[in-house]
PDB file of N, CA and C in Angstrom:
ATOM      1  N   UNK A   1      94.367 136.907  80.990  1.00  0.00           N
ATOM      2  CA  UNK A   1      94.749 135.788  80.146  1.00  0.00           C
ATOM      3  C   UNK A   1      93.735 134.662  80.357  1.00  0.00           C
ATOM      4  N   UNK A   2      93.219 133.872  78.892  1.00  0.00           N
ATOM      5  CA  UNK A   2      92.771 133.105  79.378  1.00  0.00           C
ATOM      6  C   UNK A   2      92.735 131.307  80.210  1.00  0.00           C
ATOM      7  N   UNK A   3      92.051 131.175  80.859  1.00  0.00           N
ATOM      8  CA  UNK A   3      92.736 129.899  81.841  1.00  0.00           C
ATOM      9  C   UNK A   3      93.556 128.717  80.895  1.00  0.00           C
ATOM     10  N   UNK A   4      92.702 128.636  80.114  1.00  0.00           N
ATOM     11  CA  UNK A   4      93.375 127.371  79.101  1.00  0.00           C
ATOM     12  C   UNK A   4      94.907 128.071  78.495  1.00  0.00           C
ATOM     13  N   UNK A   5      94.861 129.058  78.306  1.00  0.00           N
ATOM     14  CA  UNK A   5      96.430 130.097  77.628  1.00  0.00           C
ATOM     15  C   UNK A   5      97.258 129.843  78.636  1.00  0.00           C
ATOM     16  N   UNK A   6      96.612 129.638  79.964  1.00  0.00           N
ATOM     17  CA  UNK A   6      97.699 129.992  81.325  1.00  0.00           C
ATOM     18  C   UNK A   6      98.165 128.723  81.578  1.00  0.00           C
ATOM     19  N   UNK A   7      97.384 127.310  81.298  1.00  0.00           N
ATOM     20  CA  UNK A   7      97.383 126.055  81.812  1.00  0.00           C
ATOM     21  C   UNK A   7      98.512 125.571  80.629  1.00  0.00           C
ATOM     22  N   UNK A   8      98.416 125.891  79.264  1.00  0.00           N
ATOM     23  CA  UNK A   8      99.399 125.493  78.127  1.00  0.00           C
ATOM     24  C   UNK A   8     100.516 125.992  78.146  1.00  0.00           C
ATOM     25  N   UNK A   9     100.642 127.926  78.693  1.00  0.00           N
ATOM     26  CA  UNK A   9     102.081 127.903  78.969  1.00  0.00           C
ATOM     27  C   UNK A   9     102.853 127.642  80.330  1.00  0.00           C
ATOM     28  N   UNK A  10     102.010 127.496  81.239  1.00  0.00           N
ATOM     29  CA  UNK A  10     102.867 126.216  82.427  1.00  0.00           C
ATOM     30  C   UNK A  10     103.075 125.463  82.011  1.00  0.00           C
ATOM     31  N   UNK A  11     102.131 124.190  81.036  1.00  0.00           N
ATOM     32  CA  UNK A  11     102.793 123.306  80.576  1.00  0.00           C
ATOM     33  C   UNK A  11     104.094 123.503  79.822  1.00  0.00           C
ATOM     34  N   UNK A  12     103.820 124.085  78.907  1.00  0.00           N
ATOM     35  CA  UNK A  12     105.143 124.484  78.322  1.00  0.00           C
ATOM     36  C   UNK A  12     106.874 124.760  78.893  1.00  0.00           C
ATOM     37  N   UNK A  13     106.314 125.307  79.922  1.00  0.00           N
ATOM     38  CA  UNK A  13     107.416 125.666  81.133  1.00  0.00           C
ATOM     39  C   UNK A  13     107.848 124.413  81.512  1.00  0.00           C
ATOM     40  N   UNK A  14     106.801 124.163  81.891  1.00  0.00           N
ATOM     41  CA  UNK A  14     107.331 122.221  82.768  1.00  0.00           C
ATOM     42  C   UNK A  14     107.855 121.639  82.122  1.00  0.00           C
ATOM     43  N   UNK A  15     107.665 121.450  80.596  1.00  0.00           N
ATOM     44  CA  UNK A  15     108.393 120.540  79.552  1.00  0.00           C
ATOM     45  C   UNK A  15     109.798 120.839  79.517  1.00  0.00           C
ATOM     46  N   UNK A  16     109.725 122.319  78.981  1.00  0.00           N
ATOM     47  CA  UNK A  16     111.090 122.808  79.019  1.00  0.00           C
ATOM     48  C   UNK A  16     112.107 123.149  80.200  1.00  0.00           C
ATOM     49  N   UNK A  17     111.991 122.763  81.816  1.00  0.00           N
ATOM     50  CA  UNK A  17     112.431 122.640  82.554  1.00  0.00           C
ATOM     51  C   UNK A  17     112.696 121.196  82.563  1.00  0.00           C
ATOM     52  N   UNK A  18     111.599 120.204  82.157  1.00  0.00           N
ATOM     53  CA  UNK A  18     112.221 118.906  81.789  1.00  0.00           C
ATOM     54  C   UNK A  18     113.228 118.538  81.066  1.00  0.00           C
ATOM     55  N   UNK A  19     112.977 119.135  79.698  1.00  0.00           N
ATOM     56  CA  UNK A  19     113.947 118.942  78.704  1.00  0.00           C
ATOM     57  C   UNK A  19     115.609 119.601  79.765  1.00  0.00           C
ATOM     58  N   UNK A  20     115.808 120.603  80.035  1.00  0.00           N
ATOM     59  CA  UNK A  20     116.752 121.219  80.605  1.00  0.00           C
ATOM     60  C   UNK A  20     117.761 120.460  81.652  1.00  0.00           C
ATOM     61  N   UNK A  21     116.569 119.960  82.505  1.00  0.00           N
ATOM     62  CA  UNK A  21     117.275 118.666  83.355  1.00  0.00           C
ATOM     63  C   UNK A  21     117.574 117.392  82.980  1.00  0.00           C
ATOM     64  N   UNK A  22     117.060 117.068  81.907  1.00  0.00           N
ATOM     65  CA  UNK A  22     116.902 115.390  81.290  1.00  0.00           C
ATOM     66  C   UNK A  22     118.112 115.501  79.931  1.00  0.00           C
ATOM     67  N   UNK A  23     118.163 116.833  79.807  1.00  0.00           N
ATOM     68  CA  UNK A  23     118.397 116.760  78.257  1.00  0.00           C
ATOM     69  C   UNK A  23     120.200 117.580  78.296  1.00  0.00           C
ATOM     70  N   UNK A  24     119.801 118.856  78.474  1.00  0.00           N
ATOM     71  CA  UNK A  24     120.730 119.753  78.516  1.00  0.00           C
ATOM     72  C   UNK A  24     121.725 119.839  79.880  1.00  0.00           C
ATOM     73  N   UNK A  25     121.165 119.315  81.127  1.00  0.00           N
ATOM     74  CA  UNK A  25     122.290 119.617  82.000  1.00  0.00           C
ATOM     75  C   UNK A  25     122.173 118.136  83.214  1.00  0.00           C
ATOM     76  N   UNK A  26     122.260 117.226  82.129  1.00  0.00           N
ATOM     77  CA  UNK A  26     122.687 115.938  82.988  1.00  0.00           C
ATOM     78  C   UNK A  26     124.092 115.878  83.752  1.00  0.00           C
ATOM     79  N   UNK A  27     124.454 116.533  83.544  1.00  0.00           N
ATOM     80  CA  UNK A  27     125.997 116.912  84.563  1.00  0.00           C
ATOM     81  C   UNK A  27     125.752 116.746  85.880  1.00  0.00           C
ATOM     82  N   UNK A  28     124.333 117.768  86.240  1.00  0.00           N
ATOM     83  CA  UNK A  28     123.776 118.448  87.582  1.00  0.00           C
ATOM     84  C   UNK A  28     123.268 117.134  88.072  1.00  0.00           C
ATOM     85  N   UNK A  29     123.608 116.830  89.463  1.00  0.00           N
ATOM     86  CA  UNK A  29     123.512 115.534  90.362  1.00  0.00           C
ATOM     87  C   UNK A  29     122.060 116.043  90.978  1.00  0.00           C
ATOM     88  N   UNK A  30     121.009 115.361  90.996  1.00  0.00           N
ATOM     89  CA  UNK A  30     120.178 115.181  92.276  1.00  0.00           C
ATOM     90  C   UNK A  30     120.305 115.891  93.357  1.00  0.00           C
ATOM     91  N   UNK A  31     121.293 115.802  94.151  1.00  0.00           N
ATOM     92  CA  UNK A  31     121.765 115.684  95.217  1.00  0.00           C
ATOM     93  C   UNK A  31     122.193 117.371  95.396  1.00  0.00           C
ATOM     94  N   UNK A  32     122.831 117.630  94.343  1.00  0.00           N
ATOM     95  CA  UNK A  32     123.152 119.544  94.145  1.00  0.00           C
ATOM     96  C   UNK A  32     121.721 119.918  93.914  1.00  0.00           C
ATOM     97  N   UNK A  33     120.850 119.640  93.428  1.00  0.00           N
ATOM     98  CA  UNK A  33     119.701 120.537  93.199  1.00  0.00           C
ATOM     99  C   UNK A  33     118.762 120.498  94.300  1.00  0.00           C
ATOM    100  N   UNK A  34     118.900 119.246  95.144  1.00  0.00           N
ATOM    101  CA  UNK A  34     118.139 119.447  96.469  1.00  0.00           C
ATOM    102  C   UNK A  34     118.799 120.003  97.457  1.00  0.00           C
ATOM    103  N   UNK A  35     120.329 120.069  96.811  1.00  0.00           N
ATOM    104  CA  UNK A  35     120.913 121.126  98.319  1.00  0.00           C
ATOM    105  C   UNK A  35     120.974 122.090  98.355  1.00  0.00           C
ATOM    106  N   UNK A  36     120.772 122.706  96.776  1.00  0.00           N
ATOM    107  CA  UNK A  36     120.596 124.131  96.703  1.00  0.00           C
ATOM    108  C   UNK A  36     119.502 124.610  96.701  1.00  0.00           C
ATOM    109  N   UNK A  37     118.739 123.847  96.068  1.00  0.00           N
ATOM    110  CA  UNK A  37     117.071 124.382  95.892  1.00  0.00           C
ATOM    111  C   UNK A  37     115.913 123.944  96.632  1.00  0.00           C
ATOM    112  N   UNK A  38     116.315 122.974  96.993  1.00  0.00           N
ATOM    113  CA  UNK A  38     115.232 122.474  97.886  1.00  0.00           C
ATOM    114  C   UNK A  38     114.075 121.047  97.194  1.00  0.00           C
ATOM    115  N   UNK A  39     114.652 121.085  95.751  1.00  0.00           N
ATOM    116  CA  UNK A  39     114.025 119.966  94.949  1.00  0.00           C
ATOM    117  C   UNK A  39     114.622 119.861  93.998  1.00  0.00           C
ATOM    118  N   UNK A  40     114.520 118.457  93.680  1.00  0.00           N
ATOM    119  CA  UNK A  40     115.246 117.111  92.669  1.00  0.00           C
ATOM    120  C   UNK A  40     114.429 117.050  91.218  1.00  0.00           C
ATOM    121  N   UNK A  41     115.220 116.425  90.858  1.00  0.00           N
ATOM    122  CA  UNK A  41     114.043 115.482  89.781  1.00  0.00           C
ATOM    123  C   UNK A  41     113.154 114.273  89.822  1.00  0.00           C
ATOM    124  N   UNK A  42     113.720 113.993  91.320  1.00  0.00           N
ATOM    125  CA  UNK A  42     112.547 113.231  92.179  1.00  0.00           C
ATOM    126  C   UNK A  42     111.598 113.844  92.390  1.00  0.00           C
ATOM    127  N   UNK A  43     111.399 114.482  93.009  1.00  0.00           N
ATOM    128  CA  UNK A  43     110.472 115.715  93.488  1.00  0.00           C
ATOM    129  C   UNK A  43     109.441 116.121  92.485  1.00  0.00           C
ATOM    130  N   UNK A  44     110.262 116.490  91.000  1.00  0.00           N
ATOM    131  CA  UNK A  44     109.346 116.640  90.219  1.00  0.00           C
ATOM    132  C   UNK A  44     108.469 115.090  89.761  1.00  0.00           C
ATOM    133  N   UNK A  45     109.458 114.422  89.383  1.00  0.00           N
ATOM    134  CA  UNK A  45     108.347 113.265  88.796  1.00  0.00           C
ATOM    135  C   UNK A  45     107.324 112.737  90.412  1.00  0.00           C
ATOM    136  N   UNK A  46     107.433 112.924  91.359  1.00  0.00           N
ATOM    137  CA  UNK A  46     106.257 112.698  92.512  1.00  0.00           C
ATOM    138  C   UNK A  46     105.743 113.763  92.489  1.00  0.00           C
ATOM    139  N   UNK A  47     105.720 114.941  91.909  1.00  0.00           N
ATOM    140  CA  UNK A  47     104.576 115.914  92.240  1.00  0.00           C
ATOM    141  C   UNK A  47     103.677 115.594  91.252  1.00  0.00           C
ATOM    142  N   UNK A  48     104.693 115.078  90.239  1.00  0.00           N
ATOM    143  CA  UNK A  48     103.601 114.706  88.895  1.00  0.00           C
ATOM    144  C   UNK A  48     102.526 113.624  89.747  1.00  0.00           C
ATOM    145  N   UNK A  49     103.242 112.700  90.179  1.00  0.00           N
ATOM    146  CA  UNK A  49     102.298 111.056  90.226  1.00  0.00           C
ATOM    147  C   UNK A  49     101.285 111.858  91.678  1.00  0.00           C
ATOM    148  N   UNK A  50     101.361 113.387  92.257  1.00  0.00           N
ATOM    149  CA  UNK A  50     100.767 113.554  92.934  1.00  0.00           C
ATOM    150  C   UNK A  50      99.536 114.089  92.391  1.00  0.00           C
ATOM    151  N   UNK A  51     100.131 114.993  91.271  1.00  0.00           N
ATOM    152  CA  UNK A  51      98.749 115.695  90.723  1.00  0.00           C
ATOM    153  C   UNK A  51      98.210 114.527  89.952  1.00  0.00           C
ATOM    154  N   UNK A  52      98.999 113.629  89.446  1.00  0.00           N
ATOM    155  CA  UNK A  52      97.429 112.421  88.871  1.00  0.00           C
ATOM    156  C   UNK A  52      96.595 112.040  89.996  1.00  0.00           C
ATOM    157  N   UNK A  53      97.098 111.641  91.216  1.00  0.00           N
ATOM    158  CA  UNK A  53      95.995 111.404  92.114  1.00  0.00           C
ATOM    159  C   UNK A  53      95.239 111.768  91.787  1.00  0.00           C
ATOM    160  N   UNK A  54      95.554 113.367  92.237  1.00  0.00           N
ATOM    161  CA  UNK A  54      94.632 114.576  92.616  1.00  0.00           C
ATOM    162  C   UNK A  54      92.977 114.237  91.551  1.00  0.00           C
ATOM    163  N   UNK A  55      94.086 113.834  90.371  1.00  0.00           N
ATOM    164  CA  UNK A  55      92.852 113.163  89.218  1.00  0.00           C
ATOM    165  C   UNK A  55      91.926 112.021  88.982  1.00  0.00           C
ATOM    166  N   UNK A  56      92.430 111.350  90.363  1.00  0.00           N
ATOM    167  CA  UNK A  56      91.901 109.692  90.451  1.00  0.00           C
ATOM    168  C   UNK A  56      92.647 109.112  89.560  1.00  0.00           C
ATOM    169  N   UNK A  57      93.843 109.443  89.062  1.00  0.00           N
ATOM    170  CA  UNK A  57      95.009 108.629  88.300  1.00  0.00           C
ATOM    171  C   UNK A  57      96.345 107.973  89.165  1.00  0.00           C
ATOM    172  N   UNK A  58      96.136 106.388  89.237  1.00  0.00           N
ATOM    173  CA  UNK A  58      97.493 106.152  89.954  1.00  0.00           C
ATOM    174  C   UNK A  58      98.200 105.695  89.227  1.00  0.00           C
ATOM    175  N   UNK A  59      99.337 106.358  89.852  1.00  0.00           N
ATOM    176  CA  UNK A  59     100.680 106.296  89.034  1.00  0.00           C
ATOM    177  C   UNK A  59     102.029 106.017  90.213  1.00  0.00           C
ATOM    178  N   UNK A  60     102.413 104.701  89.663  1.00  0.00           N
ATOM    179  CA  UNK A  60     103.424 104.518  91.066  1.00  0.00           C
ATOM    180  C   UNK A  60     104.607 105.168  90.852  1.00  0.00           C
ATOM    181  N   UNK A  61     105.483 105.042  92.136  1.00  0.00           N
ATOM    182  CA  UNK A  61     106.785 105.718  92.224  1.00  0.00           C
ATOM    183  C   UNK A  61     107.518 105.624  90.797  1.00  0.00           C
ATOM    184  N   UNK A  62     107.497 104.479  90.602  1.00  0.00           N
ATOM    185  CA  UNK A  62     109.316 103.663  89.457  1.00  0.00           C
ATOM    186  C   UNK A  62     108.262 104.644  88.158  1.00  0.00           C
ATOM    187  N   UNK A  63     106.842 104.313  88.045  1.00  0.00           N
ATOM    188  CA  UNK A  63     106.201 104.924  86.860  1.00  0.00           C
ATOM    189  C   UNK A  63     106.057 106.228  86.481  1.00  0.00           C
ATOM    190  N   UNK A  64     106.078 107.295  87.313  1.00  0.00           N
ATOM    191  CA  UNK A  64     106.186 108.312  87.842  1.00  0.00           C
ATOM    192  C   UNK A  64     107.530 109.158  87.371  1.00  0.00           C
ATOM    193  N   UNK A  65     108.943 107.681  87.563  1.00  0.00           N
ATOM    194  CA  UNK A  65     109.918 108.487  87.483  1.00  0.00           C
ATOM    195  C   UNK A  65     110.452 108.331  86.183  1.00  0.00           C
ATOM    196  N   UNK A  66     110.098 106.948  85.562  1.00  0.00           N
ATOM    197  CA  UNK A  66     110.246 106.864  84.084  1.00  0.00           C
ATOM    198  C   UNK A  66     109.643 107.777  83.298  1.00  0.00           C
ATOM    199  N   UNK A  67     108.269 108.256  83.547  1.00  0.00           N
ATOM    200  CA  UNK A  67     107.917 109.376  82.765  1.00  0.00           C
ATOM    201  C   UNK A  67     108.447 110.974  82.848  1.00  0.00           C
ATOM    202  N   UNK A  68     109.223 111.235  84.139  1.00  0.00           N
ATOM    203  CA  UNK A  68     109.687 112.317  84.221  1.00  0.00           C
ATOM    204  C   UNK A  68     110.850 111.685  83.298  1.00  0.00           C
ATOM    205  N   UNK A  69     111.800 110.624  83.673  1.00  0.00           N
ATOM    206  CA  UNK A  69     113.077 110.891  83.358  1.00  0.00           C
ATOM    207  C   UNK A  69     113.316 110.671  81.638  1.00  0.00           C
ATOM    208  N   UNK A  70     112.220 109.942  81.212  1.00  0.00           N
ATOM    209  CA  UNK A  70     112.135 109.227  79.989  1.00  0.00           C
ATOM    210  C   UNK A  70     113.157 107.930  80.085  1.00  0.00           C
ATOM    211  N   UNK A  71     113.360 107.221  81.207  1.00  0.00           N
ATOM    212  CA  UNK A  71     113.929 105.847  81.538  1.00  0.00           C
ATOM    213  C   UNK A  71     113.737 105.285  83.170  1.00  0.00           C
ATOM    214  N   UNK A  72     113.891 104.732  82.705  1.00  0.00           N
ATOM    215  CA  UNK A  72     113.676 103.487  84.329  1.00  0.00           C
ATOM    216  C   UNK A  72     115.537 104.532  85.188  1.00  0.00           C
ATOM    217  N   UNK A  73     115.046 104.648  86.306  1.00  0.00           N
ATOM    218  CA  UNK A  73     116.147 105.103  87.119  1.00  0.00           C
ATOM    219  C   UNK A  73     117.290 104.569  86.984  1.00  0.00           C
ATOM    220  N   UNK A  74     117.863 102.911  86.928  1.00  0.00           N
ATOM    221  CA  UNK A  74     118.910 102.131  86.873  1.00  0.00           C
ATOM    222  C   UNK A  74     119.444 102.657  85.880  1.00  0.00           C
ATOM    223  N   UNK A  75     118.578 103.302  84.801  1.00  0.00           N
ATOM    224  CA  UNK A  75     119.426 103.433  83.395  1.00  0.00           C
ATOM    225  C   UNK A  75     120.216 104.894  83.816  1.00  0.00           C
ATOM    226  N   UNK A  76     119.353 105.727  84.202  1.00  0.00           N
ATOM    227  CA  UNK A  76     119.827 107.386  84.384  1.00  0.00           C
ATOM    228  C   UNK A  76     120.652 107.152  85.574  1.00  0.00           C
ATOM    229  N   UNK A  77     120.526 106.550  86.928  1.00  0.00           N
ATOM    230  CA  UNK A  77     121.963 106.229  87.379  1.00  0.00           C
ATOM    231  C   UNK A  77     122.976 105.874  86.797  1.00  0.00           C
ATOM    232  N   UNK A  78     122.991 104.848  86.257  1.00  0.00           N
ATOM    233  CA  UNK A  78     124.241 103.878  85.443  1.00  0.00           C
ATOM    234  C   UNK A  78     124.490 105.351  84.436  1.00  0.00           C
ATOM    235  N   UNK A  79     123.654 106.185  83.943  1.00  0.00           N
ATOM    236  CA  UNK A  79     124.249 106.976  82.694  1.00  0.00           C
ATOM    237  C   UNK A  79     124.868 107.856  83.317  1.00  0.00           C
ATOM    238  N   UNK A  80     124.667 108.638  84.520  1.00  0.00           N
ATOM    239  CA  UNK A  80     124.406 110.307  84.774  1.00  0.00           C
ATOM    240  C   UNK A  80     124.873 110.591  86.521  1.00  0.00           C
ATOM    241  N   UNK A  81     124.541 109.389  87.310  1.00  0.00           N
ATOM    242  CA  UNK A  81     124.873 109.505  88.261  1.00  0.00           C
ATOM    243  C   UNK A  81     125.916 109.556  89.146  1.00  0.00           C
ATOM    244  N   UNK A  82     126.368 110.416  89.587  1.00  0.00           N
ATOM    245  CA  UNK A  82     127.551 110.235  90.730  1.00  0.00           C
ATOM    246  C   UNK A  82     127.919 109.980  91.936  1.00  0.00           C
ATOM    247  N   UNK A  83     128.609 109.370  92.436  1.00  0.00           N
ATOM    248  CA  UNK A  83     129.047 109.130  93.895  1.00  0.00           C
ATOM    249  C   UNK A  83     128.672 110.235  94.371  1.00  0.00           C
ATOM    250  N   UNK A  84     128.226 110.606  95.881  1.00  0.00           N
ATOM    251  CA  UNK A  84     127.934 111.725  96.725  1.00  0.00           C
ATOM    252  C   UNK A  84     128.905 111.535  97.701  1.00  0.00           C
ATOM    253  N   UNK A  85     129.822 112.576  97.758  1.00  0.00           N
ATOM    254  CA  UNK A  85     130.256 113.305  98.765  1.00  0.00           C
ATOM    255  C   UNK A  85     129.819 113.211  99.900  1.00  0.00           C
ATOM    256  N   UNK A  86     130.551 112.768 101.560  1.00  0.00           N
ATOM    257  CA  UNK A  86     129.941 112.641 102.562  1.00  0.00           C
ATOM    258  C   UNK A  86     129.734 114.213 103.088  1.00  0.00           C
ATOM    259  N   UNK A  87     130.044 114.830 102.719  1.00  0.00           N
ATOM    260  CA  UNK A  87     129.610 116.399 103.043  1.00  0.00           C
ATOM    261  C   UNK A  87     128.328 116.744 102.178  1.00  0.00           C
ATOM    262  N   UNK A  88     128.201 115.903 100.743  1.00  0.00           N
ATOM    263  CA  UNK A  88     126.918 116.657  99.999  1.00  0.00           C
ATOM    264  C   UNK A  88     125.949 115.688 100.942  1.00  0.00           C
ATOM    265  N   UNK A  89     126.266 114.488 101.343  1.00  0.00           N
ATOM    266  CA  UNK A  89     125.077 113.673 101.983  1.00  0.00           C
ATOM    267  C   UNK A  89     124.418 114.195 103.063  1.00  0.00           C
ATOM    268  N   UNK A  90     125.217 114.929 103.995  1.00  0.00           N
ATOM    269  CA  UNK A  90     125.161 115.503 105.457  1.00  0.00           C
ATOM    270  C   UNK A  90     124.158 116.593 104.668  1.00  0.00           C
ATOM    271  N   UNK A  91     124.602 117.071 103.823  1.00  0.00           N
ATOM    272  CA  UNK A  91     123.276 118.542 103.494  1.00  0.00           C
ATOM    273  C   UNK A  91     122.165 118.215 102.745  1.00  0.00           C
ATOM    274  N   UNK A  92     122.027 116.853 102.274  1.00  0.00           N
ATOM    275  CA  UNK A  92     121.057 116.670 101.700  1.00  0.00           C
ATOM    276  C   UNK A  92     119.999 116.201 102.747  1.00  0.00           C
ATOM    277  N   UNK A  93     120.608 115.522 103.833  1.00  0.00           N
ATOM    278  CA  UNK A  93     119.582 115.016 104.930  1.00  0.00           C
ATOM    279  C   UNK A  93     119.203 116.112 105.634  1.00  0.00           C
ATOM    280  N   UNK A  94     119.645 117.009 106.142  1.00  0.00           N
ATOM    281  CA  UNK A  94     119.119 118.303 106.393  1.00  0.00           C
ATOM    282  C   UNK A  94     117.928 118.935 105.384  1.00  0.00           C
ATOM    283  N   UNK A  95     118.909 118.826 104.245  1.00  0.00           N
ATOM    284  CA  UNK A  95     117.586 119.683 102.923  1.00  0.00           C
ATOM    285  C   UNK A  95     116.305 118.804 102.609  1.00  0.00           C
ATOM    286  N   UNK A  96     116.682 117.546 103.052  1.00  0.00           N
ATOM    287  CA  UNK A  96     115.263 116.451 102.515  1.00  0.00           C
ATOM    288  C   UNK A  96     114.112 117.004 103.853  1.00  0.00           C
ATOM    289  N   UNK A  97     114.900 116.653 105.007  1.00  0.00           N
ATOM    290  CA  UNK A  97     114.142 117.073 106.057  1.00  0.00           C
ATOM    291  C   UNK A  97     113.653 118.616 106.034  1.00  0.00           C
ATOM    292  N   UNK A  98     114.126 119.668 105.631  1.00  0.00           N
ATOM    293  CA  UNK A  98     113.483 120.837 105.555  1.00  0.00           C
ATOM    294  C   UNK A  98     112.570 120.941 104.436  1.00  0.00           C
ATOM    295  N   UNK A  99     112.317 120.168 103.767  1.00  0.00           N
ATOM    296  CA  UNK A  99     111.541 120.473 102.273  1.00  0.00           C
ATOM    297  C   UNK A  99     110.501 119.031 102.077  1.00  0.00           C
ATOM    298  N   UNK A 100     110.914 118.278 102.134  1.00  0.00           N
ATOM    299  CA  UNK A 100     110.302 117.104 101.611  1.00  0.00           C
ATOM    300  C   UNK A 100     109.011 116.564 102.880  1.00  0.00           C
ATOM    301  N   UNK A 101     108.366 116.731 102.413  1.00  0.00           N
ATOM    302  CA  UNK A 101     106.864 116.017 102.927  1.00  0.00           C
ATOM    303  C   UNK A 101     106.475 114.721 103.025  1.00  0.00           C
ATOM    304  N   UNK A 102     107.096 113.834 104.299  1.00  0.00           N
ATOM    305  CA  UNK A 102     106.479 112.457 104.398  1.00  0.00           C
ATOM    306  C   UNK A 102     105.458 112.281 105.020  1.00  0.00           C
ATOM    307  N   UNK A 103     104.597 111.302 104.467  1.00  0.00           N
ATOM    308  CA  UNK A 103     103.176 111.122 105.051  1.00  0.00           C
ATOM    309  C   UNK A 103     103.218 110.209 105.744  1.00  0.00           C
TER     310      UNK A 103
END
């Protein structure tokens, strides 16, 4: 396949895993997808603002997450977000610490 064919349908993928989380299953908390999977929709919009680096593109946190989420966070909390469970919290600090990369 060629590289540019391979680079458009990842993109493609990524969109539509966007759309899926942003669009179709705002139900699903943050907090369940890093305890099950090991990554958020945090996660994704910082891998994004990571690969712009990678490009000599900076892109801060809040900017980063507005473009994943298509809104400023306050809004997708206030819309979508739920109280966490002191049992989902206990597994998320475990799951942040097994997965998440601080520098």
């Amino acid at each position: 396949m060629p590289n540019q064919t391979e680079i458009e349908l990842q993109a493609a993928a990524y969109r539509r895993l966007q759309q899926h989380l942003m669009q179709d299953r705002t139900d699903v908390q943050n907090i369940d997808l890093m305890n099950l999977a090991g990554f958020c929709r945090n996660c994704l919009s910082r891998w994004y603002q990571e690969a712009a680096a990678e490009k000599g593109i900076e892109i801060g946190k809040d900017e980063a997450r507005e473009l994943f989420y298509g809104m400023t966070m306050e809004d997708w909390k206030a819309n979508h977000q739920t109280d966490a469970s002191g049992d989902q919290k206990k597994a998320f600090e475990q799951s942040f610490a097994e997965n998440v990369q601080t520098s």
